[in-house]
PDB file of N, CA and C in Angstrom:
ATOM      1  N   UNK A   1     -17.164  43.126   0.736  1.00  0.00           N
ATOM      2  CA  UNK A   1     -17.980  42.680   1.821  1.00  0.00           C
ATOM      3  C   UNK A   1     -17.781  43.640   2.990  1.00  0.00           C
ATOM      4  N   UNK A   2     -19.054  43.925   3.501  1.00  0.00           N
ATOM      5  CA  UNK A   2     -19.112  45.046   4.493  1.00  0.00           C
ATOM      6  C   UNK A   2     -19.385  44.237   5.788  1.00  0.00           C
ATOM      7  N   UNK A   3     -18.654  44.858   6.984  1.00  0.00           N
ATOM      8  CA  UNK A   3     -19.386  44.481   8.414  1.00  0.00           C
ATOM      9  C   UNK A   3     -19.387  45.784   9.140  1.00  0.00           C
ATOM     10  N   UNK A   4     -20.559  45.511   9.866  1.00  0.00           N
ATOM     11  CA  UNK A   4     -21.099  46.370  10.945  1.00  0.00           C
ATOM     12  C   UNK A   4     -20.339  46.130  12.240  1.00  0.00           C
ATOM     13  N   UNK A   5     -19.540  45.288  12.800  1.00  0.00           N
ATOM     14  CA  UNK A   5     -18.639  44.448  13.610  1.00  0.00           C
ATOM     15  C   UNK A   5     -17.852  45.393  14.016  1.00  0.00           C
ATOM     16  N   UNK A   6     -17.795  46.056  14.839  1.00  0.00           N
ATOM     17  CA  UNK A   6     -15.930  46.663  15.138  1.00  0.00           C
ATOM     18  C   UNK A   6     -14.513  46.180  14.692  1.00  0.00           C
ATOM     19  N   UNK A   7     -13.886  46.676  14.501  1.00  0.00           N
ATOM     20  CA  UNK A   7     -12.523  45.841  14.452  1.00  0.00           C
ATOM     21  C   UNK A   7     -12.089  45.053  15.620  1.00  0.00           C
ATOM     22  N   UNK A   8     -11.540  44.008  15.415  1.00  0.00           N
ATOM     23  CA  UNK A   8     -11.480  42.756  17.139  1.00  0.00           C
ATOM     24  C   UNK A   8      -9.910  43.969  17.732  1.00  0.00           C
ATOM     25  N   UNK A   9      -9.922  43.919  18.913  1.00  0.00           N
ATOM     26  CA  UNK A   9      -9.357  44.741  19.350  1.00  0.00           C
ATOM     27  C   UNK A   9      -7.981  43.599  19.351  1.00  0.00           C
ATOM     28  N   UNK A  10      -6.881  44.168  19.389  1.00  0.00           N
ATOM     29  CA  UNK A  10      -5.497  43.576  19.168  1.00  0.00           C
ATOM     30  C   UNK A  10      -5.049  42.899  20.651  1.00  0.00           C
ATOM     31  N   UNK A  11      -4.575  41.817  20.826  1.00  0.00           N
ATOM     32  CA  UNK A  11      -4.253  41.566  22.269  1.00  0.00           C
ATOM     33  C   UNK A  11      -3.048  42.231  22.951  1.00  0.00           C
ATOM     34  N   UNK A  12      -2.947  42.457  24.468  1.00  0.00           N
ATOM     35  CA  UNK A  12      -1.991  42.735  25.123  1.00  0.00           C
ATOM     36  C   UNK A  12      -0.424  42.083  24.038  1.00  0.00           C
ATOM     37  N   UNK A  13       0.389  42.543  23.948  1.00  0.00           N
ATOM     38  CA  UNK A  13       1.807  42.015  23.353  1.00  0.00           C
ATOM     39  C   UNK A  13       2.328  41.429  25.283  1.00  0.00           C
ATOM     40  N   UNK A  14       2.906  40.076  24.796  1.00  0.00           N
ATOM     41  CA  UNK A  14       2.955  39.584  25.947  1.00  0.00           C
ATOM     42  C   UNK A  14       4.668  38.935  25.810  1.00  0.00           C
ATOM     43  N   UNK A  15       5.254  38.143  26.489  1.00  0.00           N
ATOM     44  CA  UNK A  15       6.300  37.316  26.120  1.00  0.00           C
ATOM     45  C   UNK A  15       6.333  36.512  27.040  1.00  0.00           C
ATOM     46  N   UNK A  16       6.677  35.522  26.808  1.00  0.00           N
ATOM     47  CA  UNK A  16       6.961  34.086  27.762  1.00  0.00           C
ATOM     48  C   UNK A  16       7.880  34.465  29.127  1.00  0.00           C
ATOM     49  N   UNK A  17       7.706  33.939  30.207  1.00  0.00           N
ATOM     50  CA  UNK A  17       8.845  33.820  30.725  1.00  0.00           C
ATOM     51  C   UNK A  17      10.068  33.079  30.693  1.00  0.00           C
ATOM     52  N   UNK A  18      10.414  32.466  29.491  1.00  0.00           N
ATOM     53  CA  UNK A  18      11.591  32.202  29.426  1.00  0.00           C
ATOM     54  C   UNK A  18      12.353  33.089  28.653  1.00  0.00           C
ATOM     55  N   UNK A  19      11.196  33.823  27.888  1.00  0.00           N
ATOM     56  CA  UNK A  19      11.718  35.276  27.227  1.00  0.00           C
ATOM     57  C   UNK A  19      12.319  36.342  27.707  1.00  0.00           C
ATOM     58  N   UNK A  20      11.328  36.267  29.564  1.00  0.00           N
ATOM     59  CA  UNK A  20      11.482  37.415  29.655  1.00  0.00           C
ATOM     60  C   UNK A  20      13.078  36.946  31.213  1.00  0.00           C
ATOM     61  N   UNK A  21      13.193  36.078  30.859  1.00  0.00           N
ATOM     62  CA  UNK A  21      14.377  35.225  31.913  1.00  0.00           C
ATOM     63  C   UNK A  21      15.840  35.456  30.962  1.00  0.00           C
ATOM     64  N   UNK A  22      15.999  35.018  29.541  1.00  0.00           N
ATOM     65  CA  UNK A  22      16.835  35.244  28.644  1.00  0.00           C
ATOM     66  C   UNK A  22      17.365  36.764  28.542  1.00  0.00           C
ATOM     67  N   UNK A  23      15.990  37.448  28.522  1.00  0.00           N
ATOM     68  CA  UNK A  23      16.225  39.239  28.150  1.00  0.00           C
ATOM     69  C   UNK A  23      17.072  39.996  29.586  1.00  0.00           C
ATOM     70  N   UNK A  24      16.643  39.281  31.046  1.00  0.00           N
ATOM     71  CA  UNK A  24      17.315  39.594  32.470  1.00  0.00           C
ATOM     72  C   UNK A  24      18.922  39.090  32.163  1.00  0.00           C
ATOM     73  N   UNK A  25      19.294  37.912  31.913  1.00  0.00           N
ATOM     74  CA  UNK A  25      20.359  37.299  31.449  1.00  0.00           C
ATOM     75  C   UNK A  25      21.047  38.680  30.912  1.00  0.00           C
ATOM     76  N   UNK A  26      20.425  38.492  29.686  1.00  0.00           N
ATOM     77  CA  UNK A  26      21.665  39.722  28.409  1.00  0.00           C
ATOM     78  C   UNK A  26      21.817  40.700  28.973  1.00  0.00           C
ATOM     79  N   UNK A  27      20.969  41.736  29.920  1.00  0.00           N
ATOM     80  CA  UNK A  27      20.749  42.780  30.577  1.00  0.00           C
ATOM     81  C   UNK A  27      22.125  42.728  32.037  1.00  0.00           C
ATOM     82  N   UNK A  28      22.124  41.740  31.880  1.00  0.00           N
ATOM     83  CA  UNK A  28      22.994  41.469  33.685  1.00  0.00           C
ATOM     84  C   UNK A  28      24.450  41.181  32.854  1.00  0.00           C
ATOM     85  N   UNK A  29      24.413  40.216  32.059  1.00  0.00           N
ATOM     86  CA  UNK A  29      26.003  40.288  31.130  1.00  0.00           C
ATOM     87  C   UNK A  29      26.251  41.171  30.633  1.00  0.00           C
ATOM     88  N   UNK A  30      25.836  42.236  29.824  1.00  0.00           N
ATOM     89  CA  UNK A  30      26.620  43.458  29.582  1.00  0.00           C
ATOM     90  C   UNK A  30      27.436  44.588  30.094  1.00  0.00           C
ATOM     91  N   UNK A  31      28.465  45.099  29.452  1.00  0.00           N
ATOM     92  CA  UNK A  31      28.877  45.698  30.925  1.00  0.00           C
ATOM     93  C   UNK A  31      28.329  47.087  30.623  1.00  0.00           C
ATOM     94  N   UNK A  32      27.660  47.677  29.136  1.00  0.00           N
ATOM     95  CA  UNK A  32      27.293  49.031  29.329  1.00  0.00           C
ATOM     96  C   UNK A  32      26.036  49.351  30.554  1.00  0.00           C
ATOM     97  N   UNK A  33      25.242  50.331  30.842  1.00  0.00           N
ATOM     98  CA  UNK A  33      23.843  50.306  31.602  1.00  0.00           C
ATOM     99  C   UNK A  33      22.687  50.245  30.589  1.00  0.00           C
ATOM    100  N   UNK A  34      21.850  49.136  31.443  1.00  0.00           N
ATOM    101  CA  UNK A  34      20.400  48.392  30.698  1.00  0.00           C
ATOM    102  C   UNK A  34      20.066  49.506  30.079  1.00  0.00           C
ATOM    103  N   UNK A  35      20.158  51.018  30.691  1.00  0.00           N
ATOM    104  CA  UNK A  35      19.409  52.063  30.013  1.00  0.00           C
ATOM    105  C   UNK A  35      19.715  52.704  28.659  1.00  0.00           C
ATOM    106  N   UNK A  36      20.878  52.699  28.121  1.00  0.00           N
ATOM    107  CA  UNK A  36      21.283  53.081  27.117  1.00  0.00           C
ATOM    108  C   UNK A  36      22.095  54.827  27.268  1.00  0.00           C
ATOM    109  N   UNK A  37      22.136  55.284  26.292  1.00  0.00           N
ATOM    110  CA  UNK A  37      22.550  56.693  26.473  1.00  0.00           C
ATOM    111  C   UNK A  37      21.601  57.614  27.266  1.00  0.00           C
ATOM    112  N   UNK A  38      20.494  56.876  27.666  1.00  0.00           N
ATOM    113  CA  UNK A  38      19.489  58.258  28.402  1.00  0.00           C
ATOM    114  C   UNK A  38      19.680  58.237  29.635  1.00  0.00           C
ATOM    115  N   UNK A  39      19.282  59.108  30.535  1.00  0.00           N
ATOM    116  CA  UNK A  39      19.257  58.242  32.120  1.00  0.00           C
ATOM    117  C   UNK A  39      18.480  57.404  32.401  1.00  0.00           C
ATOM    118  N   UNK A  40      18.618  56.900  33.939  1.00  0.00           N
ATOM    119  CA  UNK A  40      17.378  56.336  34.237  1.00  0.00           C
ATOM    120  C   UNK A  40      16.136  56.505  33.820  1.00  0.00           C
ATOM    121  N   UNK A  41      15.697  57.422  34.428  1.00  0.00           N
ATOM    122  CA  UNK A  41      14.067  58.150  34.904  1.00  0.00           C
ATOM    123  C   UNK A  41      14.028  58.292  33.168  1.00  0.00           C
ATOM    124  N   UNK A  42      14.783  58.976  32.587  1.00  0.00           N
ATOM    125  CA  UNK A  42      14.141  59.098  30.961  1.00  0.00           C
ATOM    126  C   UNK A  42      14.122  58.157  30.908  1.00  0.00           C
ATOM    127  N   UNK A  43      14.533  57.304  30.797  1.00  0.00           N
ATOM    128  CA  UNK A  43      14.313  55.954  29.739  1.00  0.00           C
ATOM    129  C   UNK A  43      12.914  55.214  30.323  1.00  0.00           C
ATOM    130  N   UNK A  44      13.180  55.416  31.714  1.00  0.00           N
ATOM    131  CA  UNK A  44      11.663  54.169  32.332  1.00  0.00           C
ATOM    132  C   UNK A  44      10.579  55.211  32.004  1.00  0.00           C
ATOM    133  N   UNK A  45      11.000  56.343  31.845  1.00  0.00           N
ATOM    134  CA  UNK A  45       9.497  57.334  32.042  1.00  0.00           C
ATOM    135  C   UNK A  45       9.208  57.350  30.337  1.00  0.00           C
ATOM    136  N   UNK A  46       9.263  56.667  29.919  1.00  0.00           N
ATOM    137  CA  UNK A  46       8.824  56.756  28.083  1.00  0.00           C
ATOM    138  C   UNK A  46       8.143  55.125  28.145  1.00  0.00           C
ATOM    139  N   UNK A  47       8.230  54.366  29.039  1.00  0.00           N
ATOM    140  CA  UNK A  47       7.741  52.914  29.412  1.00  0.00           C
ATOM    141  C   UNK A  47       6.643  53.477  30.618  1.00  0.00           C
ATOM    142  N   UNK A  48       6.893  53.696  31.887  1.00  0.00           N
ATOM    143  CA  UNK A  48       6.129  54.024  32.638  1.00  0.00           C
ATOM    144  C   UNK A  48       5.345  54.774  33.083  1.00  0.00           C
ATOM    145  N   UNK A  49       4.250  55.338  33.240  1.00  0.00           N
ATOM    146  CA  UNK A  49       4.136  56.423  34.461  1.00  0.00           C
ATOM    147  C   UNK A  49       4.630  56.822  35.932  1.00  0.00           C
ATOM    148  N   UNK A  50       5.488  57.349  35.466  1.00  0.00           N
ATOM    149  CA  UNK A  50       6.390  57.287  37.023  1.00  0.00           C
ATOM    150  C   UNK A  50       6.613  58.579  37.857  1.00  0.00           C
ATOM    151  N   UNK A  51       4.998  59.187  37.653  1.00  0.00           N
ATOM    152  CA  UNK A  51       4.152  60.268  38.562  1.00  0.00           C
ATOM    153  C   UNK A  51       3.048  59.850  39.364  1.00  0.00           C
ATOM    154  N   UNK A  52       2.721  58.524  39.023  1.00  0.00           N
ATOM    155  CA  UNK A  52       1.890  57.802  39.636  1.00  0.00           C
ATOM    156  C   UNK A  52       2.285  57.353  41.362  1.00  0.00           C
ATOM    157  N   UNK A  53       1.278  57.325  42.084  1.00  0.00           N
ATOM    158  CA  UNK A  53       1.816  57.361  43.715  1.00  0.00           C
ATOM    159  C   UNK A  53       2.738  55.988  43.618  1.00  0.00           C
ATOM    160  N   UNK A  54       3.645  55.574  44.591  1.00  0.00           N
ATOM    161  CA  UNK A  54       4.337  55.109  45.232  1.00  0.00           C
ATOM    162  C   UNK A  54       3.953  54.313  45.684  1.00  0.00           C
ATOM    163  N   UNK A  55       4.343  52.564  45.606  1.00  0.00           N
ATOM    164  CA  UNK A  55       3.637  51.966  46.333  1.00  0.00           C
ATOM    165  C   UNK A  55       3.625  52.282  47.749  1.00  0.00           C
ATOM    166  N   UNK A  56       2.492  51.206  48.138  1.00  0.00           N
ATOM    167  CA  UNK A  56       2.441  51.663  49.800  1.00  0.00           C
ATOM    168  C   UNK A  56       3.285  51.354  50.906  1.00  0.00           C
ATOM    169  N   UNK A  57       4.193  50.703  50.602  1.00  0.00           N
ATOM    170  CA  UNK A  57       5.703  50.732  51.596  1.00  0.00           C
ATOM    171  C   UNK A  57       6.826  51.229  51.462  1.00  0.00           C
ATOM    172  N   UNK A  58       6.471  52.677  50.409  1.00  0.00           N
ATOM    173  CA  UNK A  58       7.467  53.651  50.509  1.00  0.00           C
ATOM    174  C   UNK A  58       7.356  55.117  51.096  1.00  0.00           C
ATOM    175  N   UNK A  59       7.977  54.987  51.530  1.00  0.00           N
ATOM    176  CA  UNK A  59       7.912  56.795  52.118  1.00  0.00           C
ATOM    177  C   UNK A  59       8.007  58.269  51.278  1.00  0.00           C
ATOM    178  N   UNK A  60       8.347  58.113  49.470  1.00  0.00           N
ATOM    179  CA  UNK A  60       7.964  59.178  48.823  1.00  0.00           C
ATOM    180  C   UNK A  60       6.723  58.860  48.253  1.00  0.00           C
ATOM    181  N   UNK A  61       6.421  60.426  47.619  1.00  0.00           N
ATOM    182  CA  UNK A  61       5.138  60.304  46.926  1.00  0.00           C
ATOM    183  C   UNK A  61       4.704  59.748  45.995  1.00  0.00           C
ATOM    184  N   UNK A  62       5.848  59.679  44.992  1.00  0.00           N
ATOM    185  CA  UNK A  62       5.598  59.316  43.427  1.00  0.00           C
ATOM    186  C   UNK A  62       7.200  57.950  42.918  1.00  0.00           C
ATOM    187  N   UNK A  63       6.702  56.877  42.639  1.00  0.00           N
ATOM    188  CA  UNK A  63       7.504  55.915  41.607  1.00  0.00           C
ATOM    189  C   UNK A  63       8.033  57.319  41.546  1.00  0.00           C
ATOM    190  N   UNK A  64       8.440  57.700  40.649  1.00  0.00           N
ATOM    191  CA  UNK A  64       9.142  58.989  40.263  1.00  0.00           C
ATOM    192  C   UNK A  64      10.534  59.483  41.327  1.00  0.00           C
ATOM    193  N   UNK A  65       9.794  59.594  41.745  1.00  0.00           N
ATOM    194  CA  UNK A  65      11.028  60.174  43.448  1.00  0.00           C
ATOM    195  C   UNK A  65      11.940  58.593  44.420  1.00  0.00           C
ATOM    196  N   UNK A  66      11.101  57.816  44.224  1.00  0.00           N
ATOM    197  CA  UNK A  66      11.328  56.288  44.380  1.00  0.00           C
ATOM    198  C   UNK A  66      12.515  56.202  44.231  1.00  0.00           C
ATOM    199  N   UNK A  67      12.522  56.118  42.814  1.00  0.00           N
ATOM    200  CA  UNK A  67      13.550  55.781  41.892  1.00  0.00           C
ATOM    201  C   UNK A  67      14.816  57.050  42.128  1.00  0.00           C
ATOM    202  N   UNK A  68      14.744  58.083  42.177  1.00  0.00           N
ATOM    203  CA  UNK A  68      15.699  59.240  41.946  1.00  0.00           C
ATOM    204  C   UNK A  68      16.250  58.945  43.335  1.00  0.00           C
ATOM    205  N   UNK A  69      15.756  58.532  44.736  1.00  0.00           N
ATOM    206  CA  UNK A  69      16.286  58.236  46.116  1.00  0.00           C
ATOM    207  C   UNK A  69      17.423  56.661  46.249  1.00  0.00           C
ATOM    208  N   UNK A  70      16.199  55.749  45.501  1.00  0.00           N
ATOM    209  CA  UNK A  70      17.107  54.714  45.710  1.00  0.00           C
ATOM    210  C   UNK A  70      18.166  54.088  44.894  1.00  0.00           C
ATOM    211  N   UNK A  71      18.214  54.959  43.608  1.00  0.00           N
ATOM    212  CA  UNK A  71      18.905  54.475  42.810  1.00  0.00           C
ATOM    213  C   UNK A  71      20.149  55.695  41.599  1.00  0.00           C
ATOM    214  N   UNK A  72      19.256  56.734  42.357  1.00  0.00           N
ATOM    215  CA  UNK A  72      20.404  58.327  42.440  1.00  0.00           C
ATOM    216  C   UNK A  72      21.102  59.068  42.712  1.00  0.00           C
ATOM    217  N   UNK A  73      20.010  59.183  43.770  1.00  0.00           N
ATOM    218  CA  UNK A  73      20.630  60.104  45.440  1.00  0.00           C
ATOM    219  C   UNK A  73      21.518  59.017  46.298  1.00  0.00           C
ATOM    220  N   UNK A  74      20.960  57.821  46.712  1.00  0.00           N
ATOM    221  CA  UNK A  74      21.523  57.235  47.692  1.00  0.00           C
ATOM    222  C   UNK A  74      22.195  56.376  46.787  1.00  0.00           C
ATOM    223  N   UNK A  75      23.350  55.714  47.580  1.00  0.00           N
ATOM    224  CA  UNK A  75      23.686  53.729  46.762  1.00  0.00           C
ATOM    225  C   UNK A  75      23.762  53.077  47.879  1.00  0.00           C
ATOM    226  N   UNK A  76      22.654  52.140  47.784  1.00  0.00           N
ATOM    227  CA  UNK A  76      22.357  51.226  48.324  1.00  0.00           C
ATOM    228  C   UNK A  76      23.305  50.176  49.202  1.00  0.00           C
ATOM    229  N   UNK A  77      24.088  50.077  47.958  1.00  0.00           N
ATOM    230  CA  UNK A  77      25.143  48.931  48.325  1.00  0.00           C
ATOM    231  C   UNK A  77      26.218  49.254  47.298  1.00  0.00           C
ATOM    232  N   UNK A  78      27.474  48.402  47.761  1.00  0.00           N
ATOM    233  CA  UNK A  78      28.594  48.261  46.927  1.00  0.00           C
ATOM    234  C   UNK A  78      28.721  47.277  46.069  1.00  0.00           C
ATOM    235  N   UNK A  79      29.357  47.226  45.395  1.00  0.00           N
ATOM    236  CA  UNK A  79      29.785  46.184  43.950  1.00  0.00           C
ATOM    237  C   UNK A  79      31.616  46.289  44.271  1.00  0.00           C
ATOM    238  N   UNK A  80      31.584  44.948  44.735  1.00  0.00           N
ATOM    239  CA  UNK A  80      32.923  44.572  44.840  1.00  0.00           C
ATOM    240  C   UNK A  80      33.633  43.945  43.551  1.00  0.00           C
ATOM    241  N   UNK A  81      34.784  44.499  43.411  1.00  0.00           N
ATOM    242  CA  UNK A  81      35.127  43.165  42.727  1.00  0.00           C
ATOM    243  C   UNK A  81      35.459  41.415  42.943  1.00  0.00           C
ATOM    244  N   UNK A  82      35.672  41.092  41.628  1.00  0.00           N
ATOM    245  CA  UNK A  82      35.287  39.280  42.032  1.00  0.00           C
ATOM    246  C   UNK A  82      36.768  39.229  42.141  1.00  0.00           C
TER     247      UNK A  82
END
């Protein structure tokens, strides 16, 4: 049996938020980094476009540079111990 029909296009892959509340959990209990052996910027930049402008209440140009300022170059804050 033949159709002239397109194939139905596949939906967005989505997950619940209690999925995505559980996955923050495991991510925050571990003690290695969420990122794995890559760095930052590699790892989000194989997920993101992160050459794309900056939102508009930041002062660099690109997500890209965003990220390398606030979470590279600078530290934000300290992590005390408990």
């Amino acid at each position: 049996m033949t159709s002239s029909d397109p194939a139905p296009a596949h939906p967005q892959p989505s997950i619940t938020a209690v999925t995505q509340y559980e996955i923050f959990n495991y991510l925050r209990g571990i003690s290695s980094p969420w990122w794995g052996r890559l760095d930052e910027v590699t790892f989000l930049e194989d997920l993101y476009d992160l050459d794309q402008p900056a939102p508009e209440n930041s002062r660099l140009p690109t997500v890209r540079a965003d990220i390398q300022q606030h979470r590279i170059k600078t530290v934000s804050y300290v992590v005390r111990g408990r």
